[in-house]
N, C-alpha and C. Protein backbone atom coordinates (compact mmCIF):
# COMPACT_ATOMS: atom_id res chain seq x y z
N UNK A 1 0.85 -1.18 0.00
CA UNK A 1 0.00 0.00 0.00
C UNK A 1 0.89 1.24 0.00
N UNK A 2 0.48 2.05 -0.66
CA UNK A 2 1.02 3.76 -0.66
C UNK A 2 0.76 4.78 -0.33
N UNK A 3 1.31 5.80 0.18
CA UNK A 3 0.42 6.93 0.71
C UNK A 3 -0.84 7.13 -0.21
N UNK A 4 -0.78 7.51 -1.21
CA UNK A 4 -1.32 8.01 -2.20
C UNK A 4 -2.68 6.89 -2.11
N UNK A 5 -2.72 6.01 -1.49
CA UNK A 5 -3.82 4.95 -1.41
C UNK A 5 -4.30 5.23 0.11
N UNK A 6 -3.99 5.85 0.89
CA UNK A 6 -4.68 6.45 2.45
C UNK A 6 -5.63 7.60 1.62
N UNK A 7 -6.97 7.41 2.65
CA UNK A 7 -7.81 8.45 3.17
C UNK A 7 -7.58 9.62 3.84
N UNK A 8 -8.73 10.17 3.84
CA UNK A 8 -8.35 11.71 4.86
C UNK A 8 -8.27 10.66 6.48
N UNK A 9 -7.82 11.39 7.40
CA UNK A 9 -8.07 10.35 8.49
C UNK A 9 -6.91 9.46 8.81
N UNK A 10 -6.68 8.36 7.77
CA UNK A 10 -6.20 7.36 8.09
C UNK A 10 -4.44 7.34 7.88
N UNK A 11 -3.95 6.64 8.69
CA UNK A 11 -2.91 6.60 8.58
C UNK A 11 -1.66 5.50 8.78
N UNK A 12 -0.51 5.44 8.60
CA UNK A 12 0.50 4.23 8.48
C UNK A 12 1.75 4.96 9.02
N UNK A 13 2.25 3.45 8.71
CA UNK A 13 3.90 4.13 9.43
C UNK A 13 4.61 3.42 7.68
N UNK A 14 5.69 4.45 7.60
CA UNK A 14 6.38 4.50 6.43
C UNK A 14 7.24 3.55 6.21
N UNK A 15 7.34 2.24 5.67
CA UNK A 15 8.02 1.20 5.12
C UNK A 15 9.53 1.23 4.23
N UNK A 16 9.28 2.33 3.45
CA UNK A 16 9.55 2.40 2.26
C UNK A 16 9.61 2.97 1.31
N UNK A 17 10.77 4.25 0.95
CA UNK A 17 10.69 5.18 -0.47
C UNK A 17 11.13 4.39 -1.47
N UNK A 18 10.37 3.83 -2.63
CA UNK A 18 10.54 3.54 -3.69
C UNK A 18 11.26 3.81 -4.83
N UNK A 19 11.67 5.10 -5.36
CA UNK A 19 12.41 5.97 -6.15
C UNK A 19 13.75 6.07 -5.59
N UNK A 20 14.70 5.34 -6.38
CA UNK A 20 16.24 6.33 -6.29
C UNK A 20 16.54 7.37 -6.59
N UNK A 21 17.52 7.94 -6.28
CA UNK A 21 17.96 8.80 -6.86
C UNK A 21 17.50 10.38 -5.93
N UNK A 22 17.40 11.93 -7.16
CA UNK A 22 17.06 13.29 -6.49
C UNK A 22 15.53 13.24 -5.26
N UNK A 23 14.54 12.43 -6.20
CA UNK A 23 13.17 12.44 -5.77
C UNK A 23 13.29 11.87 -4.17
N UNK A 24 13.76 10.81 -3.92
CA UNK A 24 14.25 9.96 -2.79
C UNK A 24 14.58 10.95 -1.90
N UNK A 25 15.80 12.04 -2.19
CA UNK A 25 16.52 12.45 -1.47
C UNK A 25 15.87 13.65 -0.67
N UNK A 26 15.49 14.00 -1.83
CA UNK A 26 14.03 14.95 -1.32
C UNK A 26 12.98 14.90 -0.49
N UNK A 27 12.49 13.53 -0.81
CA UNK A 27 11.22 13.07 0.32
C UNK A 27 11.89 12.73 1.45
N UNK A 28 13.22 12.36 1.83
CA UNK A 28 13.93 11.78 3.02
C UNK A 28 14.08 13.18 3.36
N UNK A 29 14.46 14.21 2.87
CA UNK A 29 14.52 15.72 3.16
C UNK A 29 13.75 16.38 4.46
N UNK A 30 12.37 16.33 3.75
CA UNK A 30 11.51 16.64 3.87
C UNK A 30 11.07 15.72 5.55
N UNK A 31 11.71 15.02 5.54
CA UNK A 31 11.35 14.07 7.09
C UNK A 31 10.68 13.05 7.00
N UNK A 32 10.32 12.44 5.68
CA UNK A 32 9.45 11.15 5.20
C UNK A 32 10.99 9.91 5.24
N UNK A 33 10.75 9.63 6.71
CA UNK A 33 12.31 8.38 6.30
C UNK A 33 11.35 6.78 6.80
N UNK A 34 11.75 5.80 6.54
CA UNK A 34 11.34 4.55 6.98
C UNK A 34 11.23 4.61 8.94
N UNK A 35 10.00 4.06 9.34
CA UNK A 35 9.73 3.86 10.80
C UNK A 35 8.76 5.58 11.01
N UNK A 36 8.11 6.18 10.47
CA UNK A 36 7.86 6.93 11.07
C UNK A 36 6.26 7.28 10.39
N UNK A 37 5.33 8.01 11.66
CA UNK A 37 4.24 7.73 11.64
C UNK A 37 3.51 8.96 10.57
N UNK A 38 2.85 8.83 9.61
CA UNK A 38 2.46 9.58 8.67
C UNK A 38 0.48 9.88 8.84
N UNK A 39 -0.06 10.69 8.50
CA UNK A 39 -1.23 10.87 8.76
C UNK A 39 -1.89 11.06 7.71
N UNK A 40 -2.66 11.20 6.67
CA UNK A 40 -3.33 11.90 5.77
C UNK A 40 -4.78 12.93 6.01
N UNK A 41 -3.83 14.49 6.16
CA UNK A 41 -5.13 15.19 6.69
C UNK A 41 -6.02 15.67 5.97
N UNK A 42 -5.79 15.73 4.49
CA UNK A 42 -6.55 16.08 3.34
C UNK A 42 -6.53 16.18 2.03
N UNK A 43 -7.20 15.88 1.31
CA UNK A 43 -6.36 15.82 0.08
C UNK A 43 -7.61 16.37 -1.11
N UNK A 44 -6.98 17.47 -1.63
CA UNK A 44 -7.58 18.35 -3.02
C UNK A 44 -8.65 17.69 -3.61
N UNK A 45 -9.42 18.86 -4.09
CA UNK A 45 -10.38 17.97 -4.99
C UNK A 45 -10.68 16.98 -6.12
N UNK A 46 -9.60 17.21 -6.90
CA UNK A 46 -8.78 16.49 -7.72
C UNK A 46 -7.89 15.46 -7.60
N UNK A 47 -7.59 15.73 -6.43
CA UNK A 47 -6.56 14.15 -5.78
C UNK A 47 -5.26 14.61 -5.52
N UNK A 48 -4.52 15.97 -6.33
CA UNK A 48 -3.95 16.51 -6.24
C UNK A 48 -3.26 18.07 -5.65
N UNK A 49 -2.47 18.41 -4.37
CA UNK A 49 -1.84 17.69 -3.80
C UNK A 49 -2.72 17.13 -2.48
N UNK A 50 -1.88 16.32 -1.95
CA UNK A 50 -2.34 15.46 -0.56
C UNK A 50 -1.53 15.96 0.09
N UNK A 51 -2.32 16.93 1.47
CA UNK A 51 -1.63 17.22 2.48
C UNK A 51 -1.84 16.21 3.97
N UNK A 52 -0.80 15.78 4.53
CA UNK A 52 0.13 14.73 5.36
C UNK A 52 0.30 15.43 7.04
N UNK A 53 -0.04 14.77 7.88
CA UNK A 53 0.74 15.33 9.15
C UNK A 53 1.87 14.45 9.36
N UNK A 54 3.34 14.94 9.28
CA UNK A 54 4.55 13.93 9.83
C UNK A 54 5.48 14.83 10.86
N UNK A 55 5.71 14.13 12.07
CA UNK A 55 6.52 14.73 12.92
C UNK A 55 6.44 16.11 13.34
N UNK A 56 5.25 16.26 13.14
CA UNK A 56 4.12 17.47 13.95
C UNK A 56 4.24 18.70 13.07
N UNK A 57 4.60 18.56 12.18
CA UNK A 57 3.84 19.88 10.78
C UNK A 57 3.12 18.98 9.34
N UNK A 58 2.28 19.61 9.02
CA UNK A 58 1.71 19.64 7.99
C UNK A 58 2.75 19.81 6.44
N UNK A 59 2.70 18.48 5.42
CA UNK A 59 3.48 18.63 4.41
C UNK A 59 2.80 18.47 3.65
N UNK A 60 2.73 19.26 1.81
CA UNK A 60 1.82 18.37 0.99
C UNK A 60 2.77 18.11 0.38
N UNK A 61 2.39 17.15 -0.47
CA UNK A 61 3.12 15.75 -1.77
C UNK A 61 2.09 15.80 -2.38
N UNK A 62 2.65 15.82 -3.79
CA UNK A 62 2.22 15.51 -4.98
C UNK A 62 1.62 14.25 -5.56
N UNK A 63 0.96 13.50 -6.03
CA UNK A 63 0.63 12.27 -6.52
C UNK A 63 1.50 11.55 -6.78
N UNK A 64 2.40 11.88 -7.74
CA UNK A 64 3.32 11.08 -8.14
C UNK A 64 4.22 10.69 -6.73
N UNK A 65 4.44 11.66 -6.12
CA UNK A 65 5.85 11.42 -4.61
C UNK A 65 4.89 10.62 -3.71
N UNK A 66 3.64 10.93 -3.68
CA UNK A 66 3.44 9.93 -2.04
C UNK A 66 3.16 8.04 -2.92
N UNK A 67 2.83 8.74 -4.24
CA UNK A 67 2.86 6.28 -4.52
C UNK A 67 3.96 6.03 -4.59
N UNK A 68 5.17 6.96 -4.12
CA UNK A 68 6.48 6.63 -4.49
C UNK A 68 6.80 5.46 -2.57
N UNK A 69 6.05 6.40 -1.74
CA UNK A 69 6.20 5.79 -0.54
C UNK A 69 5.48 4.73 0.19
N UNK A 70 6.18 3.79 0.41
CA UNK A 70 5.35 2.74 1.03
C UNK A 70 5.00 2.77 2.55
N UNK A 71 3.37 2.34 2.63
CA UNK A 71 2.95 2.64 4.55
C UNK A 71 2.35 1.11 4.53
N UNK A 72 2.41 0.89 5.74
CA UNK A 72 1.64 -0.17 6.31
C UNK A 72 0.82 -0.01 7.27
């Protein structure tokens, strides 16, 4: 399962960035690393972007970056 597959509401702990390379380095940047608890607080009308609670601020990701991350 992927972020991008969570609800408003629901949430996982992060498994897994999928993408090597700049994109990776970026989302690990940003504070999205493996073991840590992710939230999905809302997401656009369009699907695009999905804003996230991680490590107590609010982030949005794009479609393409959160199916990049794996939650369980």
């Amino acid at each position: 399962m992927t972020l991008k597959d969570l609800k408003p509401g629901q949430e996982g702990t992060v498994i897994g960035i999928g993408e090597k390379g700049p994109m990776r380095r970026r989302i690990m940047d940003m504070g999205v690393t493996p073991g840590v608890l992710v939230k999905v607080v809302k997401v656009a009308p369009l699907g695009d972007p999905i804003e996230v609670n991680i490590r107590g601020y609010e982030l949005s990701l794009r479609k393409d970056e959160a199916k990049q991350i794996e939650v369980k």
